[in-house]
N, C-alpha and C. Protein backbone atom coordinates (compact mmCIF):
# COMPACT_ATOMS: atom_id res chain seq x y z
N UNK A 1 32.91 155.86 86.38
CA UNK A 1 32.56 156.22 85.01
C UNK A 1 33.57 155.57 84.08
N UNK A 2 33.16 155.23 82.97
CA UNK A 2 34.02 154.26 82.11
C UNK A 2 34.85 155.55 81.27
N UNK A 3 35.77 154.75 80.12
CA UNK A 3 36.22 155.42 79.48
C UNK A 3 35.18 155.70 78.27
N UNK A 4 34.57 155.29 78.09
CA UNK A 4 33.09 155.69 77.09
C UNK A 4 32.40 157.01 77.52
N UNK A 5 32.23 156.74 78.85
CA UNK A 5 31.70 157.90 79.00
C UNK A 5 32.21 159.30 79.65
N UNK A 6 33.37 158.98 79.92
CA UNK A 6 34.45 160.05 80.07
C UNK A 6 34.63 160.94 78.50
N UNK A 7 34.65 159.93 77.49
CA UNK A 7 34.84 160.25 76.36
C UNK A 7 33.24 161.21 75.83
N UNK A 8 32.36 160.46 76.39
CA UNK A 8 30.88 161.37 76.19
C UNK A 8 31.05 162.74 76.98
N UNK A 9 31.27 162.58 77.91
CA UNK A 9 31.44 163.84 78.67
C UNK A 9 32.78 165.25 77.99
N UNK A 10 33.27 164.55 77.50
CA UNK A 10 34.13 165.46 76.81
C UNK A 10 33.81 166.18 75.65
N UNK A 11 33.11 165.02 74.54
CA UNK A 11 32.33 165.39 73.90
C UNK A 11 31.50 166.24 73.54
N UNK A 12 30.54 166.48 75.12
CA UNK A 12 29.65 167.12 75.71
C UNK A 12 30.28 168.58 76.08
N UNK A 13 31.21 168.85 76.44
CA UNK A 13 32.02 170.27 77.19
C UNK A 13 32.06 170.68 75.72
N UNK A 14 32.98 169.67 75.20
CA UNK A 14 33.69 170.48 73.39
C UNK A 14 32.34 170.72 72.72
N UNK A 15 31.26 170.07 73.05
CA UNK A 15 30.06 170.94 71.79
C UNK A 15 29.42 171.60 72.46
N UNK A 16 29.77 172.04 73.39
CA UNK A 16 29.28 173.29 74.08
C UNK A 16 29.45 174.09 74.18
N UNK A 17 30.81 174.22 73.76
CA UNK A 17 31.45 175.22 73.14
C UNK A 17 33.05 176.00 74.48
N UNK A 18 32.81 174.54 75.49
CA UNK A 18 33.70 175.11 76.91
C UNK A 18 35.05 175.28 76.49
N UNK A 19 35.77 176.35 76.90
CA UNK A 19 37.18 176.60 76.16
C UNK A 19 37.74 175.12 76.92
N UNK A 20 39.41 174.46 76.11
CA UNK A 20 40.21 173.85 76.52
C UNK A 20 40.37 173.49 77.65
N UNK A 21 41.06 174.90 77.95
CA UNK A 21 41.61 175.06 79.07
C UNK A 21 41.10 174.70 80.45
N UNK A 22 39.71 175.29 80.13
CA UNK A 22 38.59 174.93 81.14
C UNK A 22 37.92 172.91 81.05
N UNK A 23 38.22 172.79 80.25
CA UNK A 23 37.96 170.87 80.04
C UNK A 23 38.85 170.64 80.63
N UNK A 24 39.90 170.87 80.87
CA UNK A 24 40.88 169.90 81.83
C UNK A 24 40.50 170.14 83.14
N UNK A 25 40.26 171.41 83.91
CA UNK A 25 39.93 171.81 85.16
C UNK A 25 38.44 171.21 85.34
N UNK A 26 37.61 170.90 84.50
CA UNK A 26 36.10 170.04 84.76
C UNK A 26 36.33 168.93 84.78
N UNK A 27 37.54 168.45 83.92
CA UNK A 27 37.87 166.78 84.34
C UNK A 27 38.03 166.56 85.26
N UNK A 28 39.33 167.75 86.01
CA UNK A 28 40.10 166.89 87.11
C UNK A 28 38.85 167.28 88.59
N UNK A 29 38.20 168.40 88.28
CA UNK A 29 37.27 168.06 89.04
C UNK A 29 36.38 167.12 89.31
N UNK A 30 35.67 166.46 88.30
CA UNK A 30 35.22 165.22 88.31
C UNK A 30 35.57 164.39 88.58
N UNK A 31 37.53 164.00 88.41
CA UNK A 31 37.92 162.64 88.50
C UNK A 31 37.99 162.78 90.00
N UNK A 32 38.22 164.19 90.54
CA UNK A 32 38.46 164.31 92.30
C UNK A 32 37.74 163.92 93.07
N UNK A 33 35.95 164.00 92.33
CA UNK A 33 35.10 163.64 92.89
C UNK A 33 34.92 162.00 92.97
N UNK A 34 35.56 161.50 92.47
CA UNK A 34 35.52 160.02 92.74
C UNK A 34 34.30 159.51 91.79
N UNK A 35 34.04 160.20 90.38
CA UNK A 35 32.90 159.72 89.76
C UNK A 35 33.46 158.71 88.71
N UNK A 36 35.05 159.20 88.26
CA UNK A 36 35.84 157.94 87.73
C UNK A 36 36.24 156.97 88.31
N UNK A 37 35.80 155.92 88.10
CA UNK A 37 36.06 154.51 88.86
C UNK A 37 36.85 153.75 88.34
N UNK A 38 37.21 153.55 86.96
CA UNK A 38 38.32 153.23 86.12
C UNK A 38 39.80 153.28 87.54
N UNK A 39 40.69 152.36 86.47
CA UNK A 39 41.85 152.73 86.67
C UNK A 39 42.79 153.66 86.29
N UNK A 40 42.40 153.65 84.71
CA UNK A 40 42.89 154.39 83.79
C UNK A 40 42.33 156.05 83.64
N UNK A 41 41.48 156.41 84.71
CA UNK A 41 40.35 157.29 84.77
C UNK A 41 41.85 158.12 85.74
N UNK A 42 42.64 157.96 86.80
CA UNK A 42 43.24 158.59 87.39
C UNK A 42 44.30 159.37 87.00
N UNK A 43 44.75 159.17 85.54
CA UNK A 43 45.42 160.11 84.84
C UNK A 43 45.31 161.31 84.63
N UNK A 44 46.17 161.94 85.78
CA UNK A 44 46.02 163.36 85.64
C UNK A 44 45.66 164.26 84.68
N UNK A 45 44.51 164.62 83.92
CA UNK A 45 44.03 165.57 82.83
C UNK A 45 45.23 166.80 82.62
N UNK A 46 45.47 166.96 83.73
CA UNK A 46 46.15 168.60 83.88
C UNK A 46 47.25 168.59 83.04
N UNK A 47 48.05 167.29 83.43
CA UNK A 47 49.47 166.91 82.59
C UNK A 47 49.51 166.89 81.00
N UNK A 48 48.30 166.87 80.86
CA UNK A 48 48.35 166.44 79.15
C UNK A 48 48.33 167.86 78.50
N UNK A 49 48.86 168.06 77.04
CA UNK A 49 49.28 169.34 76.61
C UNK A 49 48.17 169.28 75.33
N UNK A 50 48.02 170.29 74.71
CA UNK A 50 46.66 170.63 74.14
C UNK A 50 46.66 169.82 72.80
N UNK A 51 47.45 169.28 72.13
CA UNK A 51 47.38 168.42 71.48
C UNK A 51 47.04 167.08 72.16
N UNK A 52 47.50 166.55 72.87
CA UNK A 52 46.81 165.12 73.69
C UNK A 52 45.58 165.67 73.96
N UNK A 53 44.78 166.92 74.50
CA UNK A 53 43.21 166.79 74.54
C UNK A 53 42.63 166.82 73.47
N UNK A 54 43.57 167.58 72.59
CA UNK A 54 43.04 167.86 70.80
C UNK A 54 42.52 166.06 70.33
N UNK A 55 43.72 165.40 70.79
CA UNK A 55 42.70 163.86 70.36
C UNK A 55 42.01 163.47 71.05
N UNK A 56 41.86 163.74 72.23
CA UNK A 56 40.64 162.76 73.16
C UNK A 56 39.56 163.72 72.29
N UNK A 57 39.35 164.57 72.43
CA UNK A 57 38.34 165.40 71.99
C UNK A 57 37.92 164.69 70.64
N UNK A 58 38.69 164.86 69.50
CA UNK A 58 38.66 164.19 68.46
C UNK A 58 38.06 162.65 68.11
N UNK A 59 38.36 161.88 69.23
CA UNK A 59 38.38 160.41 69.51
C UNK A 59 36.61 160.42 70.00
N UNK A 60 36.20 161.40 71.02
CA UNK A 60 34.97 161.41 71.96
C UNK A 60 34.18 161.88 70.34
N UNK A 61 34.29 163.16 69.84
CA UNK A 61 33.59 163.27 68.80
C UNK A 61 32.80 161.85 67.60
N UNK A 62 33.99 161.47 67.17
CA UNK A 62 33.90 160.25 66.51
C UNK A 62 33.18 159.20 66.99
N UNK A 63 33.65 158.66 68.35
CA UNK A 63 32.52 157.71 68.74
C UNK A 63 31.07 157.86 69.20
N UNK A 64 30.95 159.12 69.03
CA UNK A 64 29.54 159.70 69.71
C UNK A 64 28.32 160.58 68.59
N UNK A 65 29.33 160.59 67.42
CA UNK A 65 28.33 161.23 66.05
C UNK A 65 27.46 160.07 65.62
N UNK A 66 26.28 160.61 65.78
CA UNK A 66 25.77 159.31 65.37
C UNK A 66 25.34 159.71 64.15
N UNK A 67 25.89 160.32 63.21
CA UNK A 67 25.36 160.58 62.00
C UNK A 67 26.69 159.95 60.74
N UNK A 68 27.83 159.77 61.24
CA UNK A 68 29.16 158.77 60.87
C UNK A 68 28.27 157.50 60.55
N UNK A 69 29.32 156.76 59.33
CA UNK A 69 28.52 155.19 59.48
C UNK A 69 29.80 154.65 60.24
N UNK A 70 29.51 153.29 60.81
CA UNK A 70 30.46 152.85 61.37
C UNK A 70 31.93 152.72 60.79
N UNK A 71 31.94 152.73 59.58
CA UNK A 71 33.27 152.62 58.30
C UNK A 71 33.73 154.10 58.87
N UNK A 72 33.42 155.16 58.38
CA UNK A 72 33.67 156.11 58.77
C UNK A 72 34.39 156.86 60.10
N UNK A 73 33.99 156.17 61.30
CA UNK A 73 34.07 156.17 62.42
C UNK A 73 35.30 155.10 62.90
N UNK A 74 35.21 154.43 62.38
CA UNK A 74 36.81 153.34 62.21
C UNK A 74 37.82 153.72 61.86
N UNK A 75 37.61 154.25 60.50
CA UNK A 75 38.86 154.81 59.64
C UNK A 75 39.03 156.57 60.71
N UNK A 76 38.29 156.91 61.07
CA UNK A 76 38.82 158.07 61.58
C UNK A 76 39.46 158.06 62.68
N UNK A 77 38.88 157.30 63.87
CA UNK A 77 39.92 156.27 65.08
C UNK A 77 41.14 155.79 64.94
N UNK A 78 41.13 154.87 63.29
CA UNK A 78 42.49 154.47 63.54
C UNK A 78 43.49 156.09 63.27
N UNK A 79 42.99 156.80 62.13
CA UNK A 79 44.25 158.17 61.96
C UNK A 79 44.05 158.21 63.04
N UNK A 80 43.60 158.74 63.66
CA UNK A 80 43.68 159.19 65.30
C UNK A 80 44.92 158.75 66.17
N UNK A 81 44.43 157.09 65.91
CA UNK A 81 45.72 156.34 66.89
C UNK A 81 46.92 156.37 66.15
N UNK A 82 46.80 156.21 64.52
CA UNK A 82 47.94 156.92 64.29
C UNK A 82 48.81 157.89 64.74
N UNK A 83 48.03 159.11 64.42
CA UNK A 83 48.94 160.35 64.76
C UNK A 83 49.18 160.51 66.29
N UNK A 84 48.51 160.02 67.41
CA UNK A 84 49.24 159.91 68.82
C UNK A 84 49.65 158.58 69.23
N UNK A 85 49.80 157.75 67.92
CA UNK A 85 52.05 157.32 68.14
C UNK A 85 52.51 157.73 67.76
N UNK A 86 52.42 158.30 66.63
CA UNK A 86 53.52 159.42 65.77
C UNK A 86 53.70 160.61 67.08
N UNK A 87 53.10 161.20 67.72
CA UNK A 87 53.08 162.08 68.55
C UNK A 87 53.77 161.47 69.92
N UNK A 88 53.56 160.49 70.09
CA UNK A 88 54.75 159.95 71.40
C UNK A 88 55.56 159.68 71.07
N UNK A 89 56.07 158.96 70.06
CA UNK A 89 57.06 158.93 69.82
C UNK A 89 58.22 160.56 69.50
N UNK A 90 57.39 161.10 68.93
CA UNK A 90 58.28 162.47 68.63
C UNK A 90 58.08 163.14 70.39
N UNK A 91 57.23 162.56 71.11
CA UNK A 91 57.56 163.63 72.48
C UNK A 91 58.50 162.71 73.61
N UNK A 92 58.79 161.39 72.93
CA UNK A 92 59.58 160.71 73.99
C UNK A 92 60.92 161.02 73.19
N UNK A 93 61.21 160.90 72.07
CA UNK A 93 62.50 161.20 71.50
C UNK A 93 62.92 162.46 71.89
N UNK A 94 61.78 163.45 72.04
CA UNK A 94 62.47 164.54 72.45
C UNK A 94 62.71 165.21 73.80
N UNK A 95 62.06 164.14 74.50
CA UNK A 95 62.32 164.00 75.96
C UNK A 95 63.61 163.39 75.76
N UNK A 96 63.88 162.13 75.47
CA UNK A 96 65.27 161.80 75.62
C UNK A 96 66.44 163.04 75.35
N UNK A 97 66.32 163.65 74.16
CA UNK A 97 67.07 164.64 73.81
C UNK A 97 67.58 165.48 75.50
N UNK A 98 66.45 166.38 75.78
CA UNK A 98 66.19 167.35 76.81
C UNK A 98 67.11 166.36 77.54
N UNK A 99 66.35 165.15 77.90
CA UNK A 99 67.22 164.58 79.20
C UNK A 99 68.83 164.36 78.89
N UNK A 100 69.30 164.65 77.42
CA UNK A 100 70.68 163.96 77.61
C UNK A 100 71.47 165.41 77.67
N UNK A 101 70.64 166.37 77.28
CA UNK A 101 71.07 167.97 77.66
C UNK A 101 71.69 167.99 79.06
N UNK A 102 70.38 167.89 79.49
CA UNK A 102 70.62 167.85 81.01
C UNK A 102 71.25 167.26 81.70
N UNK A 103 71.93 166.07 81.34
CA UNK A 103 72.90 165.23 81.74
C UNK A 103 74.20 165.94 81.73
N UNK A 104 74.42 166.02 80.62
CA UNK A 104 75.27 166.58 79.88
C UNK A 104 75.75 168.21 80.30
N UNK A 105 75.13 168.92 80.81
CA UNK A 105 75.41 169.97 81.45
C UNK A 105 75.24 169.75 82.40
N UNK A 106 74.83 169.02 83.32
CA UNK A 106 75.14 168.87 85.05
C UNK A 106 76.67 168.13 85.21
N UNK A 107 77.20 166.92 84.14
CA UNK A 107 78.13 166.90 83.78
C UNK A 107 79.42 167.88 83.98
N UNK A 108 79.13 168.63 82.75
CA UNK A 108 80.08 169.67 82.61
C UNK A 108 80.17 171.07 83.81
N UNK A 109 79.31 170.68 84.12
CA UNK A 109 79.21 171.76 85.52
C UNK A 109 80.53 171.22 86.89
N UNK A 110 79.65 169.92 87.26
CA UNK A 110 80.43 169.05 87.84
C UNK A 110 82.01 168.89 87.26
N UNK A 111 82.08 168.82 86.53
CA UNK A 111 83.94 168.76 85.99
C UNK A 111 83.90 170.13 86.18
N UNK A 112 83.56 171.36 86.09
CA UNK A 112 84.12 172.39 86.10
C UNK A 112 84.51 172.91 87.56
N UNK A 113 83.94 171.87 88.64
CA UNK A 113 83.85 172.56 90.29
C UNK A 113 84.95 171.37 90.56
N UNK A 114 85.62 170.23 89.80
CA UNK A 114 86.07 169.59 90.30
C UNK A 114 85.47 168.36 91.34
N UNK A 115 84.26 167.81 91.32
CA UNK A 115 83.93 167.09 92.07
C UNK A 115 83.70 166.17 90.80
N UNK A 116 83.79 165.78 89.80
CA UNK A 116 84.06 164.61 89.14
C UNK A 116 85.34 164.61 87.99
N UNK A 117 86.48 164.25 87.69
CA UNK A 117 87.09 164.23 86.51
C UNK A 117 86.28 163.54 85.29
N UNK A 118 87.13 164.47 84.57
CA UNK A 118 86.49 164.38 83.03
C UNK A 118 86.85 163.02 82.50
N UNK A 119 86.17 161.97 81.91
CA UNK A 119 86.34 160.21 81.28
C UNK A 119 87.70 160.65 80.55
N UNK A 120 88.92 159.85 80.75
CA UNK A 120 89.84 159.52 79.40
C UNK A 120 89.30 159.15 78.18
N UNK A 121 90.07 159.84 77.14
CA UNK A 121 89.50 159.38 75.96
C UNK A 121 89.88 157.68 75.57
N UNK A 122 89.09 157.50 74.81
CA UNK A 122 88.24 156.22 75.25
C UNK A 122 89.39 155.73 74.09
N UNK A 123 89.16 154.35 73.57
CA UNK A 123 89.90 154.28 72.17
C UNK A 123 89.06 154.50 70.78
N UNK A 124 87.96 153.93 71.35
CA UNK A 124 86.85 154.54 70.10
C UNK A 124 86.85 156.27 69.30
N UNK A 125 87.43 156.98 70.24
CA UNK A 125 87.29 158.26 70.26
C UNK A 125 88.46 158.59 69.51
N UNK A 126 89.71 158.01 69.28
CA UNK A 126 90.94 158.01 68.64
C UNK A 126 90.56 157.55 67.10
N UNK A 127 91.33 157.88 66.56
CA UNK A 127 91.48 158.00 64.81
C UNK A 127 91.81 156.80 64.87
N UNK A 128 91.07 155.67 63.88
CA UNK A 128 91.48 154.58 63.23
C UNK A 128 92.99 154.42 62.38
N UNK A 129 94.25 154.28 62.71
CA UNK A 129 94.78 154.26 61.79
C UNK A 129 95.36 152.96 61.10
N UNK A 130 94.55 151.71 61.56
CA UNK A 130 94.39 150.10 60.93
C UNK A 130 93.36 150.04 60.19
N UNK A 131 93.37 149.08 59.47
CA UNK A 131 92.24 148.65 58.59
C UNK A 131 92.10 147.44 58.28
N UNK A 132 91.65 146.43 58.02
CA UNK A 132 91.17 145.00 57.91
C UNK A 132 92.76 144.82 57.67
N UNK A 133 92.78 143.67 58.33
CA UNK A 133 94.34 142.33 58.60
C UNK A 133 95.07 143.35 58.95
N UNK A 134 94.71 144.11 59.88
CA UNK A 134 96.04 144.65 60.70
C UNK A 134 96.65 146.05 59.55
N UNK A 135 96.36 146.16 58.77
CA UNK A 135 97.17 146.91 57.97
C UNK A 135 97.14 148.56 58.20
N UNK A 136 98.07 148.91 57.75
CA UNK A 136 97.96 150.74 57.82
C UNK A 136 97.41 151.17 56.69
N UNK A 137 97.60 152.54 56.58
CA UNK A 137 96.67 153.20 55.37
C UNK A 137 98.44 152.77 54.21
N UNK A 138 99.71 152.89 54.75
CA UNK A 138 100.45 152.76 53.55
C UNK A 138 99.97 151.26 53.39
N UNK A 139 100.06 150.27 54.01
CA UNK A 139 99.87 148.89 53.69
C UNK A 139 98.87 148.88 52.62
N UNK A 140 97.58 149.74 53.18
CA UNK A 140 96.23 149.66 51.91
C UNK A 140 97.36 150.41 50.29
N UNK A 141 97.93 151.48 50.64
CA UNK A 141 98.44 151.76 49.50
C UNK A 141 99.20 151.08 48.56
N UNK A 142 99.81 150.21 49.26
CA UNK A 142 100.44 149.23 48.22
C UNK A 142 99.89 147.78 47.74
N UNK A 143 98.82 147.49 48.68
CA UNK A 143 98.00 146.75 48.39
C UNK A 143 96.91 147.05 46.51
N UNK A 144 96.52 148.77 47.10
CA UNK A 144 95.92 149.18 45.86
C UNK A 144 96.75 149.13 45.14
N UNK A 145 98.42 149.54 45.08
CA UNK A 145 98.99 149.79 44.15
C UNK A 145 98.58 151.26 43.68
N UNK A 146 98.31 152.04 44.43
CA UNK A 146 98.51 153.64 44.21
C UNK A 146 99.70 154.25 44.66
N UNK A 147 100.49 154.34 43.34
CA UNK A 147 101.66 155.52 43.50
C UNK A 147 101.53 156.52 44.74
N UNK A 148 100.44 157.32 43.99
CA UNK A 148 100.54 159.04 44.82
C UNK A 148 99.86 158.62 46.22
N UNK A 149 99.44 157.81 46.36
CA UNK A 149 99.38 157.73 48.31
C UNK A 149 100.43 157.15 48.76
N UNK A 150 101.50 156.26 48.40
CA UNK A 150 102.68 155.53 48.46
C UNK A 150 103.43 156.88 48.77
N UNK A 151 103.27 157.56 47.60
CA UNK A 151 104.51 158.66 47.93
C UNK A 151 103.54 160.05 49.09
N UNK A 152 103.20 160.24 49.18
CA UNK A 152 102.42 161.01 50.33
C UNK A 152 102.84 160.37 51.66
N UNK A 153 102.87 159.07 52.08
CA UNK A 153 103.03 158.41 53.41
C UNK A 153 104.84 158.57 53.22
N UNK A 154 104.99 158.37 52.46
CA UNK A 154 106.63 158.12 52.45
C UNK A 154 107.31 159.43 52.38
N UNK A 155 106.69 160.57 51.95
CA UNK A 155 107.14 161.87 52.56
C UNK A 155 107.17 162.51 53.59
N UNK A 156 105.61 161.52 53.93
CA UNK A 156 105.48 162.27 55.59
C UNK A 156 106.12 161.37 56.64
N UNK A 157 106.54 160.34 56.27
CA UNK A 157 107.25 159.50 56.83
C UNK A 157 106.28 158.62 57.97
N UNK A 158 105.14 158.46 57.48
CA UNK A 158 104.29 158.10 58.78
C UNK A 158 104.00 155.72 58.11
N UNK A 159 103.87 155.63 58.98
CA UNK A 159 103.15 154.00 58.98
C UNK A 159 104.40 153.68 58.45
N UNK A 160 105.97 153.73 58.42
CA UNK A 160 106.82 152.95 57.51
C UNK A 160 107.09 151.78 58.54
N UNK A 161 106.88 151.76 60.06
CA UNK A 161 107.37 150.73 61.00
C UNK A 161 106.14 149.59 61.34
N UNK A 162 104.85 150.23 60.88
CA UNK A 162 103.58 149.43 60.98
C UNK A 162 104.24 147.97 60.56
N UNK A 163 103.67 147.05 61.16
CA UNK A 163 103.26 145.83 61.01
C UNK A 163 102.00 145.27 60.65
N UNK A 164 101.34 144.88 59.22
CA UNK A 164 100.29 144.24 59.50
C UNK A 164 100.18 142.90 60.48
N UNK A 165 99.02 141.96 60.27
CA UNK A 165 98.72 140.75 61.13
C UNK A 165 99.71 139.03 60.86
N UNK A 166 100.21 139.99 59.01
CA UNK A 166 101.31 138.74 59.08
C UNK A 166 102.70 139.30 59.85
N UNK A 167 102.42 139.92 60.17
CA UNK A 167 103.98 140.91 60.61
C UNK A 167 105.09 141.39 59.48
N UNK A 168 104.32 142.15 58.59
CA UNK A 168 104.95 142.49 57.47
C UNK A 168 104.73 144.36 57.33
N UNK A 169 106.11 144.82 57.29
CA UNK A 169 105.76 146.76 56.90
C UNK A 169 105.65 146.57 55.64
N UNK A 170 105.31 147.95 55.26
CA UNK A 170 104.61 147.76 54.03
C UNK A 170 105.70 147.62 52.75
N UNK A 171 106.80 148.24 53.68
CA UNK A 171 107.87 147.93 52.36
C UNK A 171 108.17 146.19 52.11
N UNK A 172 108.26 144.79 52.92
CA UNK A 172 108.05 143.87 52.82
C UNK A 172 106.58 143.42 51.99
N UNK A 173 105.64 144.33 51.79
CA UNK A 173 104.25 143.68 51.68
C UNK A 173 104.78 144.11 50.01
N UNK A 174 105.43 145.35 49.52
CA UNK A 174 105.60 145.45 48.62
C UNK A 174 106.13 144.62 47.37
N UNK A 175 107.33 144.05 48.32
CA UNK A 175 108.37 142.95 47.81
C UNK A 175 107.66 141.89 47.57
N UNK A 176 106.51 141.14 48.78
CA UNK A 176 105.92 140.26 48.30
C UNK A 176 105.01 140.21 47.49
N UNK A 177 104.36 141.24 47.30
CA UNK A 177 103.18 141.54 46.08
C UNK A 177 104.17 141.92 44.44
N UNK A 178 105.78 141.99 44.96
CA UNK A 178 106.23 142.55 43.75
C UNK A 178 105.69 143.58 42.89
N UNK A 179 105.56 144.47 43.70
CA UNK A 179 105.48 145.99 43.32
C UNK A 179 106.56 146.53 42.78
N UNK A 180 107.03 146.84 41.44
CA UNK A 180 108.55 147.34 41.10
C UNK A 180 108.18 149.04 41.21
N UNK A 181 107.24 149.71 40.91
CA UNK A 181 107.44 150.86 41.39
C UNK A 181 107.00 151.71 42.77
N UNK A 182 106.70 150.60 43.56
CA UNK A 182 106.35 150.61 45.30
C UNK A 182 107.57 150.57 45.51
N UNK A 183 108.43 149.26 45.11
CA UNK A 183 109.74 149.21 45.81
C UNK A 183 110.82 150.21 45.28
N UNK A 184 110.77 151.14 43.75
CA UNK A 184 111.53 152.33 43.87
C UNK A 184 111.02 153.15 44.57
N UNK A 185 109.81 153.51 44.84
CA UNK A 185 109.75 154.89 45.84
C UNK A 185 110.19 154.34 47.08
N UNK A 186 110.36 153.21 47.31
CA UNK A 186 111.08 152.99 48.63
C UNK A 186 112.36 153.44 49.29
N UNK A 187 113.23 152.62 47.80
CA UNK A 187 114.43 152.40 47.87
C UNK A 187 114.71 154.03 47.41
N UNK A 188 114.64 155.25 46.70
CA UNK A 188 114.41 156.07 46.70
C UNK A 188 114.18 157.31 48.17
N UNK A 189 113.08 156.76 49.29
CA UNK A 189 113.03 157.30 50.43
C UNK A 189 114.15 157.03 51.13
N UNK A 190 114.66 155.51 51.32
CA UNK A 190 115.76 154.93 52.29
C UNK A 190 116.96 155.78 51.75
N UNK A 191 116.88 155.88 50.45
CA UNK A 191 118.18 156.33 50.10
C UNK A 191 118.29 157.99 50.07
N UNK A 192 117.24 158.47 50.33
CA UNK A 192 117.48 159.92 50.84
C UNK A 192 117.32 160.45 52.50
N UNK A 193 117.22 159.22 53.17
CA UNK A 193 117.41 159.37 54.30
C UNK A 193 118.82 159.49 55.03
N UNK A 194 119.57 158.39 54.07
CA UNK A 194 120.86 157.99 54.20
C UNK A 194 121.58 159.07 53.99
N UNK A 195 121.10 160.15 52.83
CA UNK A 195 122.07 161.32 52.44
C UNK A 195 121.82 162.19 53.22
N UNK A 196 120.71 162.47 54.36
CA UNK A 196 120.60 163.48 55.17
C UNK A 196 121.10 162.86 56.58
């Protein structure tokens, strides 16, 4: 039996008024019987969830009204094929999901019995603290020429040994950009280091 008339036969159950539930169990009886000869005919009916029969049903209707003009019957096929890619796609994305659950807690199961260690953190997984040509966040600061992040790094005392890619800290990057009030909060930090 073709897919035409698989599609008639469905047709036929749904205006008959046969519940759902019961169209899948008359399919797969039929297809058992070897009356589908198709290839595509061996697809288990049972597997499909009531929205996938909601369109075959939909699809068999349409090609079999013969009171539709053919325009009619086109444009309603294609929404059709529309909405079950829109519909695989949202049931394979959310299969992927489920499956990365499941990964993901057989995972964590497994690290918890000790039969796999947990991945080192990776470097991706670590805080960026460079930024284009090698530089630190003080390097960007004196680059911008912002005071109050200049003095924030220089309180907390963090990035003063950084090297950007010319091999310059930022107190050198200062000097060469001639920053005169980069290089007092400098000379300012050095010189209260000296007094403690």
């Amino acid at each position: 039996m073709s897919t035409q008339d698989r599609n008639r036969m469905l047709y036929i159950l749904h205006r008959n008024g046969v519940n759902r539930k019961n169209i899948k169990f008359i399919m797969n009886d039929l297809k058992c019987s070897s009356i589908f000869d198709d290839e595509d005919m061996y697809e288990d009916l049972s597997s499909l969830d009531e929205l996938e029969l909601g369109f075959l049903e939909e699809q068999a209707y349409w090609l079999f009204n013969s009171n539709a003009s053919n325009a009619d019957k086109i444009n309603a096929l294609r929404s059709i094929k529309i909405k079950q890619d829109e519909y695989e796609k949202t049931k394979k994305s959310q299969y992927l999901l489920d499956q990365e659950k499941r990964i993901l807690a057989k995972r964590k199961e497994l690290i918890e019995k000790g039969v796999i260690k947990p991945d080192p953190p990776s470097p991706q997984n670590k805080l960026k603290i460079t930024t284009r040509y090698g530089r630190s966040p003080l390097h960007e600061a004196v680059a911008m020429r912002d005071v109050r992040l200049i003095e924030k790094y220089l309180k907390s005392g963090k990035y003063l040994d950084k090297v950007d890619n010319n091999g310059h800290t930022p107190l050198e990057m200062a000097y060469y950009y001639n920053y005169k009030e980069a290089l007092m909060l400098f000379k300012r930090y050095i010189n209260s280091k000296k007094a403690v």
